[in-house]
PDB file of N, CA and C in Angstrom:
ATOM      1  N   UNK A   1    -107.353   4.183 -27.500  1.00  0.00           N
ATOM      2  CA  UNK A   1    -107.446   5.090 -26.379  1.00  0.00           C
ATOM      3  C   UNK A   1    -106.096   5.210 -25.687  1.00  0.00           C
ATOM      4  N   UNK A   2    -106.036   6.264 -24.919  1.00  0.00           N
ATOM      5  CA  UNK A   2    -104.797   6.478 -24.732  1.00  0.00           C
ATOM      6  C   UNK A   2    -104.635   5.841 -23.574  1.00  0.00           C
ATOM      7  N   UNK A   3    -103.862   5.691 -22.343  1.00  0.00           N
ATOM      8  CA  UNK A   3    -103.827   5.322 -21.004  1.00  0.00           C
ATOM      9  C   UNK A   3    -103.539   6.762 -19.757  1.00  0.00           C
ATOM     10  N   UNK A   4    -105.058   7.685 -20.145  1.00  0.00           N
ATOM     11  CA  UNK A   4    -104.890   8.027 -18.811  1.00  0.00           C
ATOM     12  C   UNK A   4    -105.471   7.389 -17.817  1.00  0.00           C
ATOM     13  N   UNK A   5    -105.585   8.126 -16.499  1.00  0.00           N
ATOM     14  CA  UNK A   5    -106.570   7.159 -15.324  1.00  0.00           C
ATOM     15  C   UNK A   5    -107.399   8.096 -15.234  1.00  0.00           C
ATOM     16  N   UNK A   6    -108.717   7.771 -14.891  1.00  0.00           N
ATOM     17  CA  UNK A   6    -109.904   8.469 -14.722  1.00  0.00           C
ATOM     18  C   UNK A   6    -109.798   9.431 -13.003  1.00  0.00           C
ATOM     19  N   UNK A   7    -110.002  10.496 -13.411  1.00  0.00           N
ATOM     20  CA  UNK A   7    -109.996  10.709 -12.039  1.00  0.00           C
ATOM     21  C   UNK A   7    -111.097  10.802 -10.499  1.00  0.00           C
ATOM     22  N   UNK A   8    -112.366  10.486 -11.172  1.00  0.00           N
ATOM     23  CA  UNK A   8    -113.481  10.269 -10.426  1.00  0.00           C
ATOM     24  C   UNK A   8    -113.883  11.669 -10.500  1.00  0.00           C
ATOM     25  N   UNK A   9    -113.641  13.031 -11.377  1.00  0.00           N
ATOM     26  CA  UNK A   9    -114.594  14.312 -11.398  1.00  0.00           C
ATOM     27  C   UNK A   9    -115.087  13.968 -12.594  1.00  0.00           C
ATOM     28  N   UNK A  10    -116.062  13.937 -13.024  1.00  0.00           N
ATOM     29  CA  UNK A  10    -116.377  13.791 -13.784  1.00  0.00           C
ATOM     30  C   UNK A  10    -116.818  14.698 -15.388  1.00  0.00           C
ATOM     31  N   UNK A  11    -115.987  16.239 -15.120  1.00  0.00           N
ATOM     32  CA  UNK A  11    -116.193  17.347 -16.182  1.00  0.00           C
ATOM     33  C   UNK A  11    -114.545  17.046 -16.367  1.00  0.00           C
ATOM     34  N   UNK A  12    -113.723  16.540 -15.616  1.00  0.00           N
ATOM     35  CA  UNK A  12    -112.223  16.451 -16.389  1.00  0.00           C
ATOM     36  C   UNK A  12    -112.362  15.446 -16.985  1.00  0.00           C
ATOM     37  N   UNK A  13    -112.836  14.071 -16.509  1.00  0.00           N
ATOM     38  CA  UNK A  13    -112.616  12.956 -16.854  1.00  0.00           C
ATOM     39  C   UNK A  13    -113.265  12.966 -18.552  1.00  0.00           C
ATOM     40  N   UNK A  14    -114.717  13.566 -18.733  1.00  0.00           N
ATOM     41  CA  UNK A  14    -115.218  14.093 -19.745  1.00  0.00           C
ATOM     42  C   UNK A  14    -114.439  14.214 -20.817  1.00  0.00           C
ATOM     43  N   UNK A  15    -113.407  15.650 -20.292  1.00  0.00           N
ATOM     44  CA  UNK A  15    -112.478  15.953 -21.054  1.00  0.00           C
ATOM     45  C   UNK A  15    -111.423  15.841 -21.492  1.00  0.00           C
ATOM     46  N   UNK A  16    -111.218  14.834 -20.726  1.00  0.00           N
ATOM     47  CA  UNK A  16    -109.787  14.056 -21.005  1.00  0.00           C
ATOM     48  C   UNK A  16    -110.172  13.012 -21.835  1.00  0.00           C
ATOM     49  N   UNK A  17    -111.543  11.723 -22.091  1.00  0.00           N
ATOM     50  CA  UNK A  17    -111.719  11.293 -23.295  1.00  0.00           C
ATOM     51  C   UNK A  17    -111.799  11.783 -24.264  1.00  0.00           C
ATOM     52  N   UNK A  18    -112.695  12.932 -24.295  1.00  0.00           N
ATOM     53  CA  UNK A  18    -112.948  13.523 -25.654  1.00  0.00           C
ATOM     54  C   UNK A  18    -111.764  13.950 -26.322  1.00  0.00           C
ATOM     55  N   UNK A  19    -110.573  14.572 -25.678  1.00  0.00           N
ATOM     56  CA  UNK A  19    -109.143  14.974 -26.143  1.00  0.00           C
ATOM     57  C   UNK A  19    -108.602  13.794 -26.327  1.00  0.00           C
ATOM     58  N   UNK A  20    -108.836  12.520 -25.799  1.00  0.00           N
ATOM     59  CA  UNK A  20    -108.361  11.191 -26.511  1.00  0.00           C
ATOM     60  C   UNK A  20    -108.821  10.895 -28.003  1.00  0.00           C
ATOM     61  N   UNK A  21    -110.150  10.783 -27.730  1.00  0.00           N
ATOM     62  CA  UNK A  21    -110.904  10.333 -29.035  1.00  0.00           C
ATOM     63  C   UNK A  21    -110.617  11.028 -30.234  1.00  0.00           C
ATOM     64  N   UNK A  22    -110.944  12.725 -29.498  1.00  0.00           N
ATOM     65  CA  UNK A  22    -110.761  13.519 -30.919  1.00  0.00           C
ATOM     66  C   UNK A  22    -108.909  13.375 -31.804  1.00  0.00           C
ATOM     67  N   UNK A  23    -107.972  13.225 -30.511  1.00  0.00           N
ATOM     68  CA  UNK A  23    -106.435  13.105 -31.186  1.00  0.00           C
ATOM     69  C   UNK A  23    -105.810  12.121 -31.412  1.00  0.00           C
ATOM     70  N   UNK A  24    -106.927  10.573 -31.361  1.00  0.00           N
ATOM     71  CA  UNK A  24    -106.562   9.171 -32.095  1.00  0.00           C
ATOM     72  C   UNK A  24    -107.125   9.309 -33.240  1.00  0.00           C
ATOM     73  N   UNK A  25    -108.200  10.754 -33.280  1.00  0.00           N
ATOM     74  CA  UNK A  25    -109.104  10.724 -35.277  1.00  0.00           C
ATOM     75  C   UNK A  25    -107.981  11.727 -35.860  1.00  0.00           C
ATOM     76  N   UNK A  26    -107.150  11.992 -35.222  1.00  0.00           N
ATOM     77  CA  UNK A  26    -106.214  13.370 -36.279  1.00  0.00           C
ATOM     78  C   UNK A  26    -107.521  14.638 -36.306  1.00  0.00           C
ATOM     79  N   UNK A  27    -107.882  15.077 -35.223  1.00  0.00           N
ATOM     80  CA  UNK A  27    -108.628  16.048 -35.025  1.00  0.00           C
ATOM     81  C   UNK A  27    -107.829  17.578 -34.221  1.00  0.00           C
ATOM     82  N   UNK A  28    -107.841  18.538 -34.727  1.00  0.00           N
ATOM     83  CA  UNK A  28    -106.670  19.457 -34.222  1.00  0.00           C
ATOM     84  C   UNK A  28    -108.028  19.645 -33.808  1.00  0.00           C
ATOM     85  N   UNK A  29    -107.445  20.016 -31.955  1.00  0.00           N
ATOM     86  CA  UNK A  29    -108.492  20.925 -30.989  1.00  0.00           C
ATOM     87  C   UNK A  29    -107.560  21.458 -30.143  1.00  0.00           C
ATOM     88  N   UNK A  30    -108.539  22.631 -29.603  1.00  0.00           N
ATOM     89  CA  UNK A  30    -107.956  23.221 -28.394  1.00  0.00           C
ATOM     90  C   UNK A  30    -109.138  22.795 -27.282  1.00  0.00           C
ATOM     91  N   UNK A  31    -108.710  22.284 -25.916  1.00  0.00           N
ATOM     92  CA  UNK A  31    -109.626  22.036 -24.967  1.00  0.00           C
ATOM     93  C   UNK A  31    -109.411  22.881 -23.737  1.00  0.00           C
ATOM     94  N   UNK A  32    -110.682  23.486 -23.671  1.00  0.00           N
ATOM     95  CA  UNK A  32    -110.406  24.449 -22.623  1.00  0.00           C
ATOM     96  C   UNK A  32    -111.349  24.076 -21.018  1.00  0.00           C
ATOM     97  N   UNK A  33    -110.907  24.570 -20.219  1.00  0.00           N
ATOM     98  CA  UNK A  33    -111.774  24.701 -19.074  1.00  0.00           C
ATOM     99  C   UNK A  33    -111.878  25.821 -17.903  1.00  0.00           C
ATOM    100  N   UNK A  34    -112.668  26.067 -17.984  1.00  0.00           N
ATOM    101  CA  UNK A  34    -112.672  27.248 -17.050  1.00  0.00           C
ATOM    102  C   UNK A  34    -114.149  27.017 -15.994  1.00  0.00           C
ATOM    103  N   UNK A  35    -114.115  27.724 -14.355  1.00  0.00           N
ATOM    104  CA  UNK A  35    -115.346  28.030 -13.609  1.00  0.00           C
ATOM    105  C   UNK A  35    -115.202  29.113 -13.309  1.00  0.00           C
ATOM    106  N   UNK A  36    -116.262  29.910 -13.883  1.00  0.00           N
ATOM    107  CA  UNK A  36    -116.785  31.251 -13.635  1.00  0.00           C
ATOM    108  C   UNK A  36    -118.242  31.142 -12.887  1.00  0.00           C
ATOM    109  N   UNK A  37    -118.709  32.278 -12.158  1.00  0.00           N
ATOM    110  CA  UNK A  37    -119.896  32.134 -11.685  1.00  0.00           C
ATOM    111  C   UNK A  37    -120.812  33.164 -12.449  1.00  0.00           C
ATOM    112  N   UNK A  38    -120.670  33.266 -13.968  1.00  0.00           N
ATOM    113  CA  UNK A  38    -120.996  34.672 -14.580  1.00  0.00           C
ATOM    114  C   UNK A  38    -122.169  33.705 -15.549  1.00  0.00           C
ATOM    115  N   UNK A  39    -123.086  34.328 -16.420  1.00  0.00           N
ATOM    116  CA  UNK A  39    -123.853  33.726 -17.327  1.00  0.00           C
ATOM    117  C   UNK A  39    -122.969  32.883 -18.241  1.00  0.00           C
ATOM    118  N   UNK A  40    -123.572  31.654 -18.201  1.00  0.00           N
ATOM    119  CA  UNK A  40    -122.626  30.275 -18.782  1.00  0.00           C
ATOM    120  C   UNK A  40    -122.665  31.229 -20.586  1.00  0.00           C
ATOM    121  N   UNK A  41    -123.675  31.413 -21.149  1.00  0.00           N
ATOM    122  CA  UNK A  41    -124.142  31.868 -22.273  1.00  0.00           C
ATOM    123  C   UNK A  41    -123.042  33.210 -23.081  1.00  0.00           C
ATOM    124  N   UNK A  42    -123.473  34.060 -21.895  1.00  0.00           N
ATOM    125  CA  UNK A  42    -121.931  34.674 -22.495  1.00  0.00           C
ATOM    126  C   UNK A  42    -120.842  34.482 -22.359  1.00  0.00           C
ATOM    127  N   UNK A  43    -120.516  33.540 -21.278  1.00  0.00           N
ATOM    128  CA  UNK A  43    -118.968  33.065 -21.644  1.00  0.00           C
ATOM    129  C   UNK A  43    -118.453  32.210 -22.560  1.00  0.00           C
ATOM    130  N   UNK A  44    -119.794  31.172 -22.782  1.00  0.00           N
ATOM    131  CA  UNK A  44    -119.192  30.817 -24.187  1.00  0.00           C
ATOM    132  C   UNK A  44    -119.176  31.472 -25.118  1.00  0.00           C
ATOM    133  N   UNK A  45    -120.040  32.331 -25.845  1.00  0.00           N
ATOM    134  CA  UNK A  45    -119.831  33.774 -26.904  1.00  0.00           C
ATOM    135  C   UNK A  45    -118.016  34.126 -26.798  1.00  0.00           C
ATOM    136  N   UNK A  46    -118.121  34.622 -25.439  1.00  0.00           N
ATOM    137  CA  UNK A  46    -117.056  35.514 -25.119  1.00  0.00           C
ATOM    138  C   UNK A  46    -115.612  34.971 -25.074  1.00  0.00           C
ATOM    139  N   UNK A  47    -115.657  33.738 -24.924  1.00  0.00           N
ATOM    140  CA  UNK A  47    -114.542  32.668 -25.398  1.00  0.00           C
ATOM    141  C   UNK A  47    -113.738  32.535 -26.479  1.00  0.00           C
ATOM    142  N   UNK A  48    -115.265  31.921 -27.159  1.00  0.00           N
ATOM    143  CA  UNK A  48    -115.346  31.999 -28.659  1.00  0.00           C
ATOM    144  C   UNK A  48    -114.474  32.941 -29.553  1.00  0.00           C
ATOM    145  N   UNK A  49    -115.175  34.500 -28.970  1.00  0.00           N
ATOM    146  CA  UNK A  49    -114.113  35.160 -29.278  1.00  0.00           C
ATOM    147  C   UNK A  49    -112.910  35.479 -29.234  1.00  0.00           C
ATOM    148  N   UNK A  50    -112.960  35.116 -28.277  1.00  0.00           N
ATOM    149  CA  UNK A  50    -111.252  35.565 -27.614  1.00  0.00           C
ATOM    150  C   UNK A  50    -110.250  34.163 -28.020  1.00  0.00           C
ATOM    151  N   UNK A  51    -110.724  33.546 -28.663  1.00  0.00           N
ATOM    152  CA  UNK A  51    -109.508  32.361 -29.303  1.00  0.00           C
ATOM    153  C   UNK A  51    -110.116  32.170 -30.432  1.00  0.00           C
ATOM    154  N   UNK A  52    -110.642  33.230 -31.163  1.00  0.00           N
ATOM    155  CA  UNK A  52    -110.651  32.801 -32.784  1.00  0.00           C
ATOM    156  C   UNK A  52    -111.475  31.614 -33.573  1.00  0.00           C
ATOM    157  N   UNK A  53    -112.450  31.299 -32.554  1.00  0.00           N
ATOM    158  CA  UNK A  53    -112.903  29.592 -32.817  1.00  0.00           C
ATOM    159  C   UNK A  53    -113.887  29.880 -34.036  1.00  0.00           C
ATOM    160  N   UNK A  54    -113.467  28.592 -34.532  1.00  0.00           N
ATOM    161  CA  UNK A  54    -114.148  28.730 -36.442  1.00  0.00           C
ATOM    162  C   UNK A  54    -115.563  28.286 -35.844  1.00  0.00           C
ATOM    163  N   UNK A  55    -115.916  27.326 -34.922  1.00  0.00           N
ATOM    164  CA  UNK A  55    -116.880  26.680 -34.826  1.00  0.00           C
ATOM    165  C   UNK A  55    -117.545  26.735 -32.616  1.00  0.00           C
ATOM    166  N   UNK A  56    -118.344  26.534 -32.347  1.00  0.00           N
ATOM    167  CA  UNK A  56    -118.981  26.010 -31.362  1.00  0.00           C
ATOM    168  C   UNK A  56    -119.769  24.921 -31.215  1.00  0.00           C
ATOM    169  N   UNK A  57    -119.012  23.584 -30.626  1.00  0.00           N
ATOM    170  CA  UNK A  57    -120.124  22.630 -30.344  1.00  0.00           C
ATOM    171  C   UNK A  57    -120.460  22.330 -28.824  1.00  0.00           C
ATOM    172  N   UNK A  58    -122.070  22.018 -29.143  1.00  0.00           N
ATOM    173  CA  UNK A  58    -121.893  22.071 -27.599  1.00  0.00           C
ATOM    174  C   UNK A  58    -123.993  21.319 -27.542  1.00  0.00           C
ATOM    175  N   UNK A  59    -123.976  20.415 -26.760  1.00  0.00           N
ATOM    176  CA  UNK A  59    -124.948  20.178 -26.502  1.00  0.00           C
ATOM    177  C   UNK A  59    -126.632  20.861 -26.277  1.00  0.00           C
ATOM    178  N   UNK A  60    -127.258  20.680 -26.956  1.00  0.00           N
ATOM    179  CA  UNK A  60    -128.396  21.462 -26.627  1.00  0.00           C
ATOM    180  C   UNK A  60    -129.683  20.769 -26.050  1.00  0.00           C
ATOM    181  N   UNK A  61    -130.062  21.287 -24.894  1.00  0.00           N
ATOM    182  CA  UNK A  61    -131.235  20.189 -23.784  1.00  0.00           C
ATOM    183  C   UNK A  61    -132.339  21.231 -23.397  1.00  0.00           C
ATOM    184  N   UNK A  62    -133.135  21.030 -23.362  1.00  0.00           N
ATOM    185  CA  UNK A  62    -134.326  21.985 -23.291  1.00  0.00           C
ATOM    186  C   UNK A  62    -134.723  21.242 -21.672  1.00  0.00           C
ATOM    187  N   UNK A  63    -135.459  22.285 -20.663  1.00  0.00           N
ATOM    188  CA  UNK A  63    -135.591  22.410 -19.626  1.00  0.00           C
ATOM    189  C   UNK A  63    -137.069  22.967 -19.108  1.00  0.00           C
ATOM    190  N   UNK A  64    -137.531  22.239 -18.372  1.00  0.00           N
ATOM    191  CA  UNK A  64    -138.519  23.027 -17.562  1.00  0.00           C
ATOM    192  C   UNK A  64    -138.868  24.408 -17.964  1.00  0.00           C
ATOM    193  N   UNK A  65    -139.625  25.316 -18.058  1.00  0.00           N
ATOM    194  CA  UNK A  65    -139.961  26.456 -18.430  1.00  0.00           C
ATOM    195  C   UNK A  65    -140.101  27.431 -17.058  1.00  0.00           C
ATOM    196  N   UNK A  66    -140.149  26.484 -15.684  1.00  0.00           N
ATOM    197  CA  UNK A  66    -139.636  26.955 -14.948  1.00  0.00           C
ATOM    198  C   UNK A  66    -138.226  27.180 -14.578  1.00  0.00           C
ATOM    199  N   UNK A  67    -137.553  26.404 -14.398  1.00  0.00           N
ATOM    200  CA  UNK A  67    -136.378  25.960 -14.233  1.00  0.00           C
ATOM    201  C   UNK A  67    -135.480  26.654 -15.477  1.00  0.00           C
ATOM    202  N   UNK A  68    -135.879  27.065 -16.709  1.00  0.00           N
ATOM    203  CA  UNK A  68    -135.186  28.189 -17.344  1.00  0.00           C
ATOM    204  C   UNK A  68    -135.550  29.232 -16.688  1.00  0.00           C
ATOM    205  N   UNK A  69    -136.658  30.456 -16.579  1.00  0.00           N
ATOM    206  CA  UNK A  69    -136.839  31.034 -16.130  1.00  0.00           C
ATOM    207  C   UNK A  69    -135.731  31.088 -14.751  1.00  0.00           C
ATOM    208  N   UNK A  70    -135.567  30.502 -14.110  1.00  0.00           N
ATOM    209  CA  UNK A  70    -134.658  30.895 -12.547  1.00  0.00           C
ATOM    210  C   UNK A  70    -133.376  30.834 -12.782  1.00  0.00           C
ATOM    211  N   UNK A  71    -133.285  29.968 -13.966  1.00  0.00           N
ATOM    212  CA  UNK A  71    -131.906  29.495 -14.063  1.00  0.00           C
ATOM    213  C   UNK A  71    -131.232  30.173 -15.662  1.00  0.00           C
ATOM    214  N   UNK A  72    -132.009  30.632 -16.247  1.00  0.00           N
ATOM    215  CA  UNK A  72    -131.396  30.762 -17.862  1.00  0.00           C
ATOM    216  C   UNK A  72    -131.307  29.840 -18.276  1.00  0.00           C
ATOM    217  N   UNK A  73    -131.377  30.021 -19.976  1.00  0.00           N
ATOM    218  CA  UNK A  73    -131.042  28.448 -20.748  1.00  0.00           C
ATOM    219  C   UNK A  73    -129.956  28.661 -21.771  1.00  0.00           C
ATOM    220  N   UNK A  74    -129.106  28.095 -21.264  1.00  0.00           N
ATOM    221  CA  UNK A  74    -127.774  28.453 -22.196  1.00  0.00           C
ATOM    222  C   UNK A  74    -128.299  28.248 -24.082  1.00  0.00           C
ATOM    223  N   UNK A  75    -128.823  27.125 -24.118  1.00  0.00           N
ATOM    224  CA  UNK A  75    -129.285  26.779 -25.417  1.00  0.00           C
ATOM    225  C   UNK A  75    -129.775  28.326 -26.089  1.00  0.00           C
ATOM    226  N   UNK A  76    -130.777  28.416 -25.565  1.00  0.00           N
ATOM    227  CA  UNK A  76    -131.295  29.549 -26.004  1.00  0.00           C
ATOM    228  C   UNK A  76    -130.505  30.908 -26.254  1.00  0.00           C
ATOM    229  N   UNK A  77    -129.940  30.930 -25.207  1.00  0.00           N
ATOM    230  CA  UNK A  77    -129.373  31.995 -25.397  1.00  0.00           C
ATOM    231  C   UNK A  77    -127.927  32.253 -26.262  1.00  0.00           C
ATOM    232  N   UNK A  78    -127.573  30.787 -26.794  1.00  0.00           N
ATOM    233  CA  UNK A  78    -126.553  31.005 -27.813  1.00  0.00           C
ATOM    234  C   UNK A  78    -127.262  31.082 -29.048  1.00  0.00           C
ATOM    235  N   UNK A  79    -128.494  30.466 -29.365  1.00  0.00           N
ATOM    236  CA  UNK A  79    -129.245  30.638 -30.321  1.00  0.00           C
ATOM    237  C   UNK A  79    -129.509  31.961 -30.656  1.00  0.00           C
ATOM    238  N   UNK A  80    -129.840  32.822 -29.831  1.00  0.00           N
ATOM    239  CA  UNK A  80    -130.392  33.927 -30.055  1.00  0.00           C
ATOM    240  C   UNK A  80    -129.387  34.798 -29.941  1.00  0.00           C
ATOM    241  N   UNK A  81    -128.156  34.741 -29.662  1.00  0.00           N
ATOM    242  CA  UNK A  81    -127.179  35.634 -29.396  1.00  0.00           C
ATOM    243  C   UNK A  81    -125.518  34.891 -29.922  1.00  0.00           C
ATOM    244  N   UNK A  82    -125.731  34.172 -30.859  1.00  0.00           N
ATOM    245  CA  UNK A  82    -124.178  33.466 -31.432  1.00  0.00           C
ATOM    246  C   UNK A  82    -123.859  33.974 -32.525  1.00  0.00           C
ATOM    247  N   UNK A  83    -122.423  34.658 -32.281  1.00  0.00           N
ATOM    248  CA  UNK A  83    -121.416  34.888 -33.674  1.00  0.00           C
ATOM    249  C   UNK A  83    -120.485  34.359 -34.166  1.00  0.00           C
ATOM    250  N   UNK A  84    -120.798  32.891 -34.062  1.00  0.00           N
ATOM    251  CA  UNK A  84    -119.553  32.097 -34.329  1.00  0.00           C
ATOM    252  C   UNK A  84    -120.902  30.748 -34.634  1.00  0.00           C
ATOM    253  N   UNK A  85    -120.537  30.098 -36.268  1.00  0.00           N
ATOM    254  CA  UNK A  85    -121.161  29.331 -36.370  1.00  0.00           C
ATOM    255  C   UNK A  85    -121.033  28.161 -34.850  1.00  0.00           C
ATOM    256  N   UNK A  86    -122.800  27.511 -34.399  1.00  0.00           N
ATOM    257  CA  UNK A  86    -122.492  26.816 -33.475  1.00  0.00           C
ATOM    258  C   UNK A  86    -123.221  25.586 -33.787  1.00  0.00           C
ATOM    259  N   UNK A  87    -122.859  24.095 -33.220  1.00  0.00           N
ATOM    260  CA  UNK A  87    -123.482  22.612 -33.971  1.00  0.00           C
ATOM    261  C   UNK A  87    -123.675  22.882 -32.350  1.00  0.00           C
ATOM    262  N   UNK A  88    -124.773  22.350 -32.379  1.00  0.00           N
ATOM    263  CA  UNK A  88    -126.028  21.512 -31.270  1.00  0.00           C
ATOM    264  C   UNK A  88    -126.121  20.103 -31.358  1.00  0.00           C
ATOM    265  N   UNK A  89    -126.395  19.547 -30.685  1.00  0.00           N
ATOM    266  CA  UNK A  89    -126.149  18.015 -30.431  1.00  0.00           C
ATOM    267  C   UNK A  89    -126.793  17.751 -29.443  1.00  0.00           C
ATOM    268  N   UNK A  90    -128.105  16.210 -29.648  1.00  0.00           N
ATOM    269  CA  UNK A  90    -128.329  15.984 -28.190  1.00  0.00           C
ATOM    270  C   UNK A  90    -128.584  14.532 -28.144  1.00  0.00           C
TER     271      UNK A  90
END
């Protein structure tokens, strides 16, 4: 592991291991981050596209059937709407 310091947010800190882990395996990535207040679902699509990505990984968690309903379910909606092969993981 490398020696950064954690910074107590916990979506950088996230991402600052995983960019450890993945570039002590000889893993070429690009790590991105962005906050938008737009549908999470198409911005990852819309990402995707816009940097060429061979692949999408990204966690998939199933939710309340209420709580999709109010909220959307990203899962779903890359399922049903992805043009870029995507790995699910949970």
């Amino acid at each position: 592991m490398s020696s950064f310091k954690l910074s107590g947010n916990l979506m950088l800190d996230s991402l600052a291991l995983a960019s450890t882990w993945l570039a002590s395996h000889a893993v070429a990535f690009d790590a991105h981050r962005e906050i938008e207040l737009a549908d999470v679902g198409d911005q990852l699509l819309s990402r995707a596209s816009d940097l060429g990505a061979d692949l999408v990984v990204c966690g998939g968690y199933g939710h309340s059937r209420l709580r999709e309903w109010a909220l959307g379910g990203v899962t779903k909606h890359l399922l049903a709407h992805m043009t870029v092969p995507t790995l699910f993981s949970h």
